[in-house]
Protein backbone atom coordinates (compact mmCIF):
# COMPACT_ATOMS: atom_id res chain seq x y z
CA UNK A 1 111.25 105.13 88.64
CA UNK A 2 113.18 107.96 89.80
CA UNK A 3 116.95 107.21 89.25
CA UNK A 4 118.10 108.93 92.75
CA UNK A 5 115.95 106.08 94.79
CA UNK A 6 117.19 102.88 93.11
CA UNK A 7 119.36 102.19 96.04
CA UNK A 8 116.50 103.31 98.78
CA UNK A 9 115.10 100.67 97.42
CA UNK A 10 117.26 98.41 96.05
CA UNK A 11 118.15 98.40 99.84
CA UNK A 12 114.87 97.62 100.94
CA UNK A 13 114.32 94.48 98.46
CA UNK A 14 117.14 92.77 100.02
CA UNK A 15 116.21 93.58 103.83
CA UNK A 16 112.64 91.71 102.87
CA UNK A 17 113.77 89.34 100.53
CA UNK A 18 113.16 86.28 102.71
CA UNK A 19 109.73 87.83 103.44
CA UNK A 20 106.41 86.33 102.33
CA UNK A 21 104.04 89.24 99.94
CA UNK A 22 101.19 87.14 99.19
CA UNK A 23 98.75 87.53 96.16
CA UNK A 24 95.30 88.19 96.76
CA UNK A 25 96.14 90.57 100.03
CA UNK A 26 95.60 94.12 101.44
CA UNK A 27 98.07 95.92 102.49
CA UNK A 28 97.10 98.34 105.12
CA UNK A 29 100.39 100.77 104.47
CA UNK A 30 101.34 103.59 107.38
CA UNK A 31 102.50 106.65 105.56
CA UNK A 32 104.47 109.79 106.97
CA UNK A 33 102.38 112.25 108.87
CA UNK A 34 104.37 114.83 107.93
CA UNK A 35 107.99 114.21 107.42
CA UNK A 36 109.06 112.43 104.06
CA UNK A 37 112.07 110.79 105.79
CA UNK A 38 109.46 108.41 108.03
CA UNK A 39 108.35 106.38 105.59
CA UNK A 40 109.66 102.53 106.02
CA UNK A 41 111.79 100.52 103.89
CA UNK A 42 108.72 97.83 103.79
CA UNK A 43 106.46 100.24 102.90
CA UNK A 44 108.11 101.60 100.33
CA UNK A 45 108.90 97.71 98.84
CA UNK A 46 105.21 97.01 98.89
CA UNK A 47 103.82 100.11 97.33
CA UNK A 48 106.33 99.69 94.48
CA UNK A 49 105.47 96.12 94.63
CA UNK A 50 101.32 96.12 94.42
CA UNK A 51 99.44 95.85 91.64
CA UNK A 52 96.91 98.55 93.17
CA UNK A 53 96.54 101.56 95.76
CA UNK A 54 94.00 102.07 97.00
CA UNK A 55 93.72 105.33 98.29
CA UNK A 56 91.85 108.25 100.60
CA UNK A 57 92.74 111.03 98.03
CA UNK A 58 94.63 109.67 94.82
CA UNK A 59 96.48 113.24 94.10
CA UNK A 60 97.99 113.06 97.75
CA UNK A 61 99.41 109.42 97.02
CA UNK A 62 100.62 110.28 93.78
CA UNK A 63 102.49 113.11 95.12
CA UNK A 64 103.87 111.27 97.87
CA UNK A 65 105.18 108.33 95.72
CA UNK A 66 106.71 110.34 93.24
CA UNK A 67 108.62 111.68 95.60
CA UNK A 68 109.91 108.15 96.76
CA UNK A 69 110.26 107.78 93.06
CA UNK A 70 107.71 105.35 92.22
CA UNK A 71 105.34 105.70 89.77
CA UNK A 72 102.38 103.47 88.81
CA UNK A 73 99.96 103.37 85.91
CA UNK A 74 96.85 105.25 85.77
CA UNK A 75 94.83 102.59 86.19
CA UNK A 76 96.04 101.13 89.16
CA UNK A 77 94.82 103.81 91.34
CA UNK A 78 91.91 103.66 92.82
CA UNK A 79 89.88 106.80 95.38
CA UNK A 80 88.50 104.74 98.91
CA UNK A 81 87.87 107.32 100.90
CA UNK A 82 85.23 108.14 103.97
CA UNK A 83 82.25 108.34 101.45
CA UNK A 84 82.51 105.42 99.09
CA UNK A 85 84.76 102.84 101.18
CA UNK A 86 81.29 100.56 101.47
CA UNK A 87 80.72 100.93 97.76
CA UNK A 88 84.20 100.44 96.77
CA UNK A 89 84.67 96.94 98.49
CA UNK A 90 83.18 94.66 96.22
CA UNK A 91 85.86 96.27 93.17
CA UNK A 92 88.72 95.76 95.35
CA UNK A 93 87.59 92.15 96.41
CA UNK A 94 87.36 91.30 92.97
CA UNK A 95 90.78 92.10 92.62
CA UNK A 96 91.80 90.40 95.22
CA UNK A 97 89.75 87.32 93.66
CA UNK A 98 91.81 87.57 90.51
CA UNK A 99 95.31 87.63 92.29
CA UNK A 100 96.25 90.70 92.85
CA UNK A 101 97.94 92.65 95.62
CA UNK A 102 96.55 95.38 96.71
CA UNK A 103 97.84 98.42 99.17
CA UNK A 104 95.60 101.28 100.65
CA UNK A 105 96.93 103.57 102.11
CA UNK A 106 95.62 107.18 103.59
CA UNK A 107 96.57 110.79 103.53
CA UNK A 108 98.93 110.65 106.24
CA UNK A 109 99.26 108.04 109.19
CA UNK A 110 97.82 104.60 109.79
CA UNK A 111 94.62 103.36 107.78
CA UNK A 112 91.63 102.91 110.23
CA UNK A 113 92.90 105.23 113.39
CA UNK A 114 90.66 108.36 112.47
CA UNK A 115 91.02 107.74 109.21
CA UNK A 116 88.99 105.48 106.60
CA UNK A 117 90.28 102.04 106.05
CA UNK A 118 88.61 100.26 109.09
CA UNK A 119 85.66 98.76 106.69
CA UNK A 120 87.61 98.01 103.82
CA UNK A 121 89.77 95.88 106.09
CA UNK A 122 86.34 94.19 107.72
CA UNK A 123 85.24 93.34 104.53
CA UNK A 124 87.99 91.77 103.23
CA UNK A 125 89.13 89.78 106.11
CA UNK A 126 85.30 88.62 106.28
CA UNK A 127 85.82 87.28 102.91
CA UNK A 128 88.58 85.62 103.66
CA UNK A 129 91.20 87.04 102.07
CA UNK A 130 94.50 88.04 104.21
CA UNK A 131 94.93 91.75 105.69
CA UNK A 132 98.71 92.49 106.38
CA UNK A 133 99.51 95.48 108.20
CA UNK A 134 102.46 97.35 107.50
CA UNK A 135 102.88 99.80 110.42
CA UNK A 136 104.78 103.30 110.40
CA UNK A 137 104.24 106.16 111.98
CA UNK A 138 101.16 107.50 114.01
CA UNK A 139 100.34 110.75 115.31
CA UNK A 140 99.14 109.23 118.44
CA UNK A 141 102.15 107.57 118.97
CA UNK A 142 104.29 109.96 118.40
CA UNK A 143 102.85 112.16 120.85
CA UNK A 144 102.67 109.86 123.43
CA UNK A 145 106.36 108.86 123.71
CA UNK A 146 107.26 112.13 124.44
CA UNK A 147 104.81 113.69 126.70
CA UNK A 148 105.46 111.91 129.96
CA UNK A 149 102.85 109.69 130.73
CA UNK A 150 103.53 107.57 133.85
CA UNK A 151 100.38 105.63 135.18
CA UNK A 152 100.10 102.23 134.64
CA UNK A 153 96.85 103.22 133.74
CA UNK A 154 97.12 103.21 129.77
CA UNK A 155 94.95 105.96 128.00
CA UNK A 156 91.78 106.23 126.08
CA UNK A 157 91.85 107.11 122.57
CA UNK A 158 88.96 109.73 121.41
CA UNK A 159 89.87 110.61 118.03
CA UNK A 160 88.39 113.59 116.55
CA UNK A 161 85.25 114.87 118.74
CA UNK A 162 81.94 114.59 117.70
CA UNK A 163 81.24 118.46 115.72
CA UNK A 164 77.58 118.12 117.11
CA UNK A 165 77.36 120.51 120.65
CA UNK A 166 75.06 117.96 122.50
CA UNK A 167 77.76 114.87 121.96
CA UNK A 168 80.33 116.97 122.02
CA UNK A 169 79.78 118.45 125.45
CA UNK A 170 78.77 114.49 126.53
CA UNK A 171 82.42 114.01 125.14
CA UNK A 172 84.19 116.25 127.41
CA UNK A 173 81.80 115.64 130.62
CA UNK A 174 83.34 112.31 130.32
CA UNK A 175 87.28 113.60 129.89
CA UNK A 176 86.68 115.73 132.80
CA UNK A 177 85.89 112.69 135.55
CA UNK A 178 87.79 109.96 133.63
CA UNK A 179 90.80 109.07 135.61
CA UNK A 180 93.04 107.24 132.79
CA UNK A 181 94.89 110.08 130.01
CA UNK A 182 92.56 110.61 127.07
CA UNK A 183 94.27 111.25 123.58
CA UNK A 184 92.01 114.28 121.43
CA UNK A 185 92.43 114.81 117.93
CA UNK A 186 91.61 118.45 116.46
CA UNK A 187 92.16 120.17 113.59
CA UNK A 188 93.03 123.99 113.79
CA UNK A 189 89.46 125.81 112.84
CA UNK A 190 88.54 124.06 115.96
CA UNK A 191 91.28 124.43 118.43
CA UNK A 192 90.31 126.98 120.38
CA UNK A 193 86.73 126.21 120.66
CA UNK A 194 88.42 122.86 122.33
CA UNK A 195 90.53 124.67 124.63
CA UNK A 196 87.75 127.43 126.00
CA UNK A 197 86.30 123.88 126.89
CA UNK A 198 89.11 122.38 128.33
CA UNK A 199 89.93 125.37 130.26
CA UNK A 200 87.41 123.59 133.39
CA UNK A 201 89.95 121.45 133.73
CA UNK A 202 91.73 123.56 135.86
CA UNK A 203 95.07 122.72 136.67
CA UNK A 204 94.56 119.27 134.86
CA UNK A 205 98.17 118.76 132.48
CA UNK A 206 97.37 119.01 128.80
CA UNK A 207 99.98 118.22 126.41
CA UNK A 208 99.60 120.04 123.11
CA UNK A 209 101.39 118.44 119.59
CA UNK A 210 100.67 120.88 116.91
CA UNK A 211 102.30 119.86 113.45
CA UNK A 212 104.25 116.95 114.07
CA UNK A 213 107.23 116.09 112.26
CA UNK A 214 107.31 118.78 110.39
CA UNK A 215 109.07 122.26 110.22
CA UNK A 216 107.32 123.73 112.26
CA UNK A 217 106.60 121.35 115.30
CA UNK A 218 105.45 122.21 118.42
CA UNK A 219 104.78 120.36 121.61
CA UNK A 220 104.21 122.22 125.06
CA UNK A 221 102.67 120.21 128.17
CA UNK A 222 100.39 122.97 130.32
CA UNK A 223 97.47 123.08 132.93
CA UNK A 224 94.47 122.91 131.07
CA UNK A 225 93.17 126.55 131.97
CA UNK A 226 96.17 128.05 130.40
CA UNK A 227 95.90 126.49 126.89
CA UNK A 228 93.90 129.41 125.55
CA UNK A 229 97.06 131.92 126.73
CA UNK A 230 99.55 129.47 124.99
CA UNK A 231 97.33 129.38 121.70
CA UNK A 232 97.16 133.26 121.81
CA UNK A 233 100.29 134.60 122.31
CA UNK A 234 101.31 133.56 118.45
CA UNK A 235 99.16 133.59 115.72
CA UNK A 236 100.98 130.77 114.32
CA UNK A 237 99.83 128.27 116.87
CA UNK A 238 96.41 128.16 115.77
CA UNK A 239 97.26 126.49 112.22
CA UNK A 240 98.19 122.88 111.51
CA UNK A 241 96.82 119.50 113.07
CA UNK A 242 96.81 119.21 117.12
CA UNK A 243 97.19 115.71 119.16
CA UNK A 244 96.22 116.71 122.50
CA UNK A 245 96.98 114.19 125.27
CA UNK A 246 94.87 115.17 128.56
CA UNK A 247 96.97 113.80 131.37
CA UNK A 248 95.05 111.68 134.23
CA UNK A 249 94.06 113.21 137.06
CA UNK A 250 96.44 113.28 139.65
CA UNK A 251 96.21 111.31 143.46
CA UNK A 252 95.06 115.06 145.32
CA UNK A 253 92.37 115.67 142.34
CA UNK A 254 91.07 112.36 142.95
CA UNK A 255 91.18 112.06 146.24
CA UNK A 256 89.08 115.37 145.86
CA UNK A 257 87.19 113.80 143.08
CA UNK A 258 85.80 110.88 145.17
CA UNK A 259 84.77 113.29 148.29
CA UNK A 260 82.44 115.58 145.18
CA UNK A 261 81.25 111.68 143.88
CA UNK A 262 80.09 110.75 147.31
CA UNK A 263 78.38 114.33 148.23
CA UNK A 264 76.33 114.18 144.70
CA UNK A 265 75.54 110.47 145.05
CA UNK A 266 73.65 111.39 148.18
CA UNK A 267 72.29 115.06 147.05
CA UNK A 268 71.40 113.59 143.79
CA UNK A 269 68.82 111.04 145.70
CA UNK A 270 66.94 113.83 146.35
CA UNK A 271 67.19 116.91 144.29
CA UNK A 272 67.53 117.56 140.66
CA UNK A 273 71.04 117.68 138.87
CA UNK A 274 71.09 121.47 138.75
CA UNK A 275 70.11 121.78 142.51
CA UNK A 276 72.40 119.00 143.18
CA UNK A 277 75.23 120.45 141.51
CA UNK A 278 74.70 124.19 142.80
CA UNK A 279 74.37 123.03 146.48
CA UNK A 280 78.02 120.98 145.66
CA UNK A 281 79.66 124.09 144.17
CA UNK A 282 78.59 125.83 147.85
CA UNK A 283 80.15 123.23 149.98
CA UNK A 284 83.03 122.32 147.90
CA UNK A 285 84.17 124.95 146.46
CA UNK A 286 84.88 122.91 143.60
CA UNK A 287 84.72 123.88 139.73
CA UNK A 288 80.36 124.04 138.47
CA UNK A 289 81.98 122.37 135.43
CA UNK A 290 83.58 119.48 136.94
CA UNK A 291 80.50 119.01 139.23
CA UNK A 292 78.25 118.87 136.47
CA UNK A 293 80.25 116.29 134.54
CA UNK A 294 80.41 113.84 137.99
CA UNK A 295 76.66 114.64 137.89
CA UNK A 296 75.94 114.06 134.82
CA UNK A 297 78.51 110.81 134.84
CA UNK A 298 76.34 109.83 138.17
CA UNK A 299 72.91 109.82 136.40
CA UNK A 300 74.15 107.80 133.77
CA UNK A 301 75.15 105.07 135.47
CA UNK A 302 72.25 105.18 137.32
């Protein structure tokens, strides 16, 4: 153990002393997203404490413990990530059988919120074994306690979108008519892809995290047609991990969003969705994109 940590977590024994850390448990462990310093004194207790770690990529843990100062044998790690999580269950539950504690943890963030973890957790629960989370940061979080959201409303969480066009267009038809905030991750290669797609939005308010936490964070709140413009005018802002949070429509846009609804409900009754939609666009004035996605929305339901 690294000499320079002994009181980090010295401390952090006696803030959980009077707490219970059961044998024969996962511990679903929230790790730093970005910034070393966000790691929590409990999760730093019950990695040191485990037996095992289970983790997404075993060279990322290893780095980010050592740097906390722990270190653990060779054998107690063990790789669960997206492709073997199924396969790996019935190893860790024999651990778990046999007494052991064991943590998994992921790259960065919360196990299970776009990340793999979710199955493992399933599967041990289901066999009756405990699942303790021990919480920490979250890019989602984080992004939403800054960027002003006000309705009462809540939000819907979307993750990463579907790389497939079809499902990914069906994606954002349904962002573009949903009236609650939607939360978007993206990773850079794909960023501006997303916001040539967002750009129907219109004057829709997009809040944009890129990096989080780390050096070189950035967070900027725009209308959704000017995302592109941001992106471009420094290289820069194309790299690194994105949360986007797209803000709910406001009372004027769905005031105006209810008038297109009504008009397609009773074109769509006779015409096709492309007829429908360009006779719309002509009365309205509205956006082809956004009355495509009601349309679209309309059928489905239907």
């Amino acid at each position: 153990m690294n000499s320079s940590y002994t009181n980090v977590l010295t401390t952090a024994k006696e803030a959980l002393s009077r707490q219970d850390f059961p044998i024969s448990t996962l511990f679903m462990v929230a790790t730093p997203i970005g910034n070393l310093a966000d790691i929590t004194l409990r999760a730093l207790y019950t990695l040191s404490l485990c037996d095992f770690l289970a983790c997404e990529d075993t060279r990322e843990s290893k780095n980010l413990l050592q740097n906390y100062g722990i270190d653990k044998p060779s054998q107690a790690w063990i790789a669960v990530h997206q492709h073997n999580e199924a396969d790996q269950c019935p190893y860790i539950l024999s651990l778990l059988a046999d007494g052991k504690r064991v943590a998994f943890l992921c790259d960065a963030g919360t196990p299970g919120v776009s990340d793999p973890g979710a199955w493992l957790a399933r599967s041990v629960s289901s066999a009756g074994y405990r699942v303790v989370p021990v919480p920490g940061v979250s890019s989602l979080t984080t992004l939403i306690s800054v960027c002003g959201l006000t309705s009462q409303n809540g939000f819907n969480f979307l993750g990463f979108l579907p790389s497939k066009g079809a499902e990914r267009t069906n994606y954002l038809s349904s962002v573009a008519v949903q009236p609650r905030a939607s939360v978007i991750l993206e990773a850079p290669h794909r960023i501006e892809a997303l916001a040539n797609s967002l750009s129907a939005l219109g004057s829709r308010k997009v809040t944009l995290g890129r990096e989080l936490t780390k050096q070189f964070e950035e967070i900027v709140t725009v209308d959704a047609s000017q995302i592109s413009s941001w992106l471009n005018a420094d290289t820069n802002r194309t790299r690194g991990e994105f949360v986007i949070v797209i803000h709910p429509v406001d009372e004027k846009i769905e005031d105006e969003t209810e008038k297109y609804t009504s008009i397609l409900t009773t074109l769509l009754e006779e015409l096709s969705v492309k007829t429908a939609v360009k006779l719309a666009q002509q009365l309205t004035g509205a956006s082809k994109n956004v009355l495509y996605a009601l349309a679209l929305n309309l059928t489905k339901d239907d």
